[in-house]
N, C-alpha and C. Protein backbone atom coordinates (compact mmCIF):
# COMPACT_ATOMS: atom_id res chain seq x y z
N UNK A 1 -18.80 -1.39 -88.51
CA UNK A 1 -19.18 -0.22 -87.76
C UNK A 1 -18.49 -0.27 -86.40
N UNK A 2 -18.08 0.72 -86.38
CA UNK A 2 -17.29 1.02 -84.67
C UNK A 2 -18.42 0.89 -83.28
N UNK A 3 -17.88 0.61 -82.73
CA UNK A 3 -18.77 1.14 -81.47
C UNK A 3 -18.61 0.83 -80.17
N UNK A 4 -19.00 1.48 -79.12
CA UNK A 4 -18.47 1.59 -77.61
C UNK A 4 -19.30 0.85 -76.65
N UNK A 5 -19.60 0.34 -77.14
CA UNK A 5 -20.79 -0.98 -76.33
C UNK A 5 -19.44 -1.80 -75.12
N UNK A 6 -18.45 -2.16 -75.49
CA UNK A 6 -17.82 -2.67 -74.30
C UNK A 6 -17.35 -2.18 -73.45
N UNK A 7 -17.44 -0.76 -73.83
CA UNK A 7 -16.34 0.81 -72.53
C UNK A 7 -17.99 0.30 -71.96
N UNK A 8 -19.16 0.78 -72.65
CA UNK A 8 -20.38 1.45 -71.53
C UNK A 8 -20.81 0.02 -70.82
N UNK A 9 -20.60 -0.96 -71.28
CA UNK A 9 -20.88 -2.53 -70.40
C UNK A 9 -19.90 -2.75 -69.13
N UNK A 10 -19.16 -2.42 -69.53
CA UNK A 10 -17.63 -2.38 -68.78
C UNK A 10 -17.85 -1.38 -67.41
N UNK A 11 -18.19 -0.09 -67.39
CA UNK A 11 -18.60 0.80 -67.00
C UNK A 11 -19.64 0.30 -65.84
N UNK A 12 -20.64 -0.53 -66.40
CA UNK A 12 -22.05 -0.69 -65.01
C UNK A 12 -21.48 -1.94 -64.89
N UNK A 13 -20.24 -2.42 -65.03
CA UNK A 13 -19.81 -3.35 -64.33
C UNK A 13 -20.79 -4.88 -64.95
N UNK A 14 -21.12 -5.02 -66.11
CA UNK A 14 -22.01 -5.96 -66.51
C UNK A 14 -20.97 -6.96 -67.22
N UNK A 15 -21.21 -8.46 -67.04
CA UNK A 15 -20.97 -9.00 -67.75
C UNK A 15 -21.40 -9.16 -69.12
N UNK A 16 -20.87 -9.89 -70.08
CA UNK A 16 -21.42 -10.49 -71.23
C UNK A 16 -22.62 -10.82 -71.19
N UNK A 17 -22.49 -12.05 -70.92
CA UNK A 17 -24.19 -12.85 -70.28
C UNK A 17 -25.29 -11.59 -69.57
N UNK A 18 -24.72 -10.65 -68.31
CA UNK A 18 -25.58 -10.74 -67.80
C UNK A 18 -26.40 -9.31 -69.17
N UNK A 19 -25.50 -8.49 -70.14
CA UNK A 19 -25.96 -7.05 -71.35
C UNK A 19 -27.00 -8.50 -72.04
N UNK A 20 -26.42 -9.38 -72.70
CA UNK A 20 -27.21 -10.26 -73.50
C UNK A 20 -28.73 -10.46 -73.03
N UNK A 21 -28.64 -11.15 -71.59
CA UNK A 21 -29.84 -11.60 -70.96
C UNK A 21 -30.76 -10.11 -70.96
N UNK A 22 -30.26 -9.11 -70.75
CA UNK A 22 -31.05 -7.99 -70.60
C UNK A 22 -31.91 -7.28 -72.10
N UNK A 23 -30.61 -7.75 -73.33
CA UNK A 23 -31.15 -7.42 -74.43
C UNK A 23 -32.30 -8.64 -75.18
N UNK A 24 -32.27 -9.38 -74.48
CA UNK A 24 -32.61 -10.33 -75.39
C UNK A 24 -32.02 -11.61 -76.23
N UNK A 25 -30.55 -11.32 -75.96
CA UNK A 25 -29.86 -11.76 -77.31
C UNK A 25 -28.95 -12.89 -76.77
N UNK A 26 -28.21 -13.96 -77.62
CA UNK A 26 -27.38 -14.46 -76.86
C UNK A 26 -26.18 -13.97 -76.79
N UNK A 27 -25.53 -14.80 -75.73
CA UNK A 27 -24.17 -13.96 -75.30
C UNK A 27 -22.84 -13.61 -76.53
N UNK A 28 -22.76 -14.59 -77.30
CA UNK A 28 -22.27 -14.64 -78.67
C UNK A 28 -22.68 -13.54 -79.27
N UNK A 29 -23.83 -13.02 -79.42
CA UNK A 29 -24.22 -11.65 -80.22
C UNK A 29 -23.23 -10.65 -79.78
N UNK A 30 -23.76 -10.66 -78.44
CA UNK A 30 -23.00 -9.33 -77.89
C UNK A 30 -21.39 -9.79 -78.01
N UNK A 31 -20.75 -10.80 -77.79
CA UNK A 31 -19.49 -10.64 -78.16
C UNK A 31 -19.36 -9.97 -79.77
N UNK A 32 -19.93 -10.42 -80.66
CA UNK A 32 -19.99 -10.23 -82.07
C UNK A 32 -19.60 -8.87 -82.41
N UNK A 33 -21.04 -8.34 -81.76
CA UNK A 33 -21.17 -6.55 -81.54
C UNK A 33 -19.81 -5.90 -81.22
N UNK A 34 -19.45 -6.57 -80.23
CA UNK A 34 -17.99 -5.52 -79.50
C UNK A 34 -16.69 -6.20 -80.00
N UNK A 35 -16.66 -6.92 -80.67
CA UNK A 35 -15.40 -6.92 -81.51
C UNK A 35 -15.77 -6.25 -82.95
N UNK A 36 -17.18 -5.78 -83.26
CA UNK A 36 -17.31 -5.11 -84.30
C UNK A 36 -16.98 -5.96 -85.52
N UNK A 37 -17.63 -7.43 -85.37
CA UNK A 37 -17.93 -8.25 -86.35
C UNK A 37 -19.49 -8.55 -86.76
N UNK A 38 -19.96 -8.00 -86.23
CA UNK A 38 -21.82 -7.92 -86.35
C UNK A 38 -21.88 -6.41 -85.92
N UNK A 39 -23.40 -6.37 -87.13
CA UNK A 39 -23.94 -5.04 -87.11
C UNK A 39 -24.89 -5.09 -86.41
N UNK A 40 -26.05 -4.76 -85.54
CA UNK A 40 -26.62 -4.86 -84.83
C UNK A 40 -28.00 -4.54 -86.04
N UNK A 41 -29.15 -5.15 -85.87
CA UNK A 41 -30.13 -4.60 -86.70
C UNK A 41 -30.44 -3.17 -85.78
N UNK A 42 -31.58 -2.40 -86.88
CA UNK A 42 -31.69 -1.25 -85.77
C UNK A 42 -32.88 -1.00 -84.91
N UNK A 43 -33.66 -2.45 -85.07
CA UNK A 43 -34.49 -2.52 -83.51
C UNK A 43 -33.46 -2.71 -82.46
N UNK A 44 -32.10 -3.87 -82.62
CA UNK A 44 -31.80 -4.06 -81.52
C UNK A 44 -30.76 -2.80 -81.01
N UNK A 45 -29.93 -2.05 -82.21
CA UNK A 45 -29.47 -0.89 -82.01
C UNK A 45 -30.48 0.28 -81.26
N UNK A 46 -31.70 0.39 -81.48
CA UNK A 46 -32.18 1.16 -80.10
C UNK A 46 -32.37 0.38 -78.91
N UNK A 47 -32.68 -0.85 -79.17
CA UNK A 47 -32.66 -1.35 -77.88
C UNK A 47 -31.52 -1.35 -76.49
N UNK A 48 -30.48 -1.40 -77.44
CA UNK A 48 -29.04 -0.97 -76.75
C UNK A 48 -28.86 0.20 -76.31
N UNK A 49 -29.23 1.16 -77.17
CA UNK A 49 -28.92 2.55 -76.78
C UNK A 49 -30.32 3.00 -75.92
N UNK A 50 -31.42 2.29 -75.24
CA UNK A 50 -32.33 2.13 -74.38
C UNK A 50 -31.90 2.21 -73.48
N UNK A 51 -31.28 1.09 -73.39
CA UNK A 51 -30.42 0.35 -72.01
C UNK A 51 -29.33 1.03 -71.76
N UNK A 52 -28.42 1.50 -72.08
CA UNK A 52 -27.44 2.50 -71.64
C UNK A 52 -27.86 3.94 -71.27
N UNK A 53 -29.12 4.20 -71.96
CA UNK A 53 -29.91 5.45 -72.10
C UNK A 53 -28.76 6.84 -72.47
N UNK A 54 -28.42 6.39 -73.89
CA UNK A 54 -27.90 7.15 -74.88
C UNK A 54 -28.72 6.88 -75.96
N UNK A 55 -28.03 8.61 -76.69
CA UNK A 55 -28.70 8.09 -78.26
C UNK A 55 -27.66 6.95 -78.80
N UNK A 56 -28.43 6.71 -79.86
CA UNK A 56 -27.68 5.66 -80.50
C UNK A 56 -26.01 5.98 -81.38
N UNK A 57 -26.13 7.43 -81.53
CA UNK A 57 -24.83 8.07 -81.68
C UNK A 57 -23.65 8.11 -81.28
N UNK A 58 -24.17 7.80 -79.73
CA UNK A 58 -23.25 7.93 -78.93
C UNK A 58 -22.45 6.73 -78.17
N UNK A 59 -23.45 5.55 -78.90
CA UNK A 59 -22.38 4.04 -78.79
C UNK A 59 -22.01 3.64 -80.26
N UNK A 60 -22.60 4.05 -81.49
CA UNK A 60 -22.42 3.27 -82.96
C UNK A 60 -21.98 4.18 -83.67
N UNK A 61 -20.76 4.20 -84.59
CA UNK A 61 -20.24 5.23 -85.09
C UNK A 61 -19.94 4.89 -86.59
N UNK A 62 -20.35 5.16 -87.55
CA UNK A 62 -20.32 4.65 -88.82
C UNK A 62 -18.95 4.77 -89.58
N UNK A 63 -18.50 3.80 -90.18
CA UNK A 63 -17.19 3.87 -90.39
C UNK A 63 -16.99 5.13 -91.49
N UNK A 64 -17.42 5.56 -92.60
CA UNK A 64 -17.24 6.63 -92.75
C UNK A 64 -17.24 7.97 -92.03
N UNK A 65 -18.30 8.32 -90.76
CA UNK A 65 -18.41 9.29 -89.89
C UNK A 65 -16.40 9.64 -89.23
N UNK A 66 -16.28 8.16 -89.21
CA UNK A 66 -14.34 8.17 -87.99
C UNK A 66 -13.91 8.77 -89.25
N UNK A 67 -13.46 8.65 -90.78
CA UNK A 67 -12.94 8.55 -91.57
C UNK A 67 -13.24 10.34 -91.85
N UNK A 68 -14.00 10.65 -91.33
CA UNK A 68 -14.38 12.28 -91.54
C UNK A 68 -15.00 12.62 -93.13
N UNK A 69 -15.83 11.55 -93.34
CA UNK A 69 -16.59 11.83 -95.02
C UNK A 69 -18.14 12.21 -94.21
N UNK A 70 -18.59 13.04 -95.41
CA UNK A 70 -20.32 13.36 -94.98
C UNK A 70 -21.15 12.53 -95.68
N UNK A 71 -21.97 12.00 -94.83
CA UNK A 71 -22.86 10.46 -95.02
C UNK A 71 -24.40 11.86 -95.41
């Protein structure tokens, strides 16, 4: 799954460590997440899109959605 978790981290100027410490998670997760080698479960997928205060749409993008198929 795609997603923009490192533009919007990048953005409030947050490190790795400091998105992790805030989510809960370790810092390894969140690398995971933003190279888009881990899926995020979807407690922690709202939890993310909490913390940025977006919907969740608007950081996780399903790889069929880019590909232009109807899910």
């Amino acid at each position: 799954m795609k997603n923009r978790m490192k533009g919007l981290r990048e953005a409030r100027q947050w490190s790795q460590g400091q998105l992790a410490e805030a989510l809960g998670v370790s810092r390894q997760t969140v690398i995971s997440i933003e190279k888009e080698r881990y899926n995020p479960s979807l407690e922690l997928a709202f939890s993310i899109a909490a913390l940025f205060d977006c919907p969740i749409e608007a950081i996780f993008i399903s790889d069929s959605k880019e590909k232009g198929d109807d899910v």
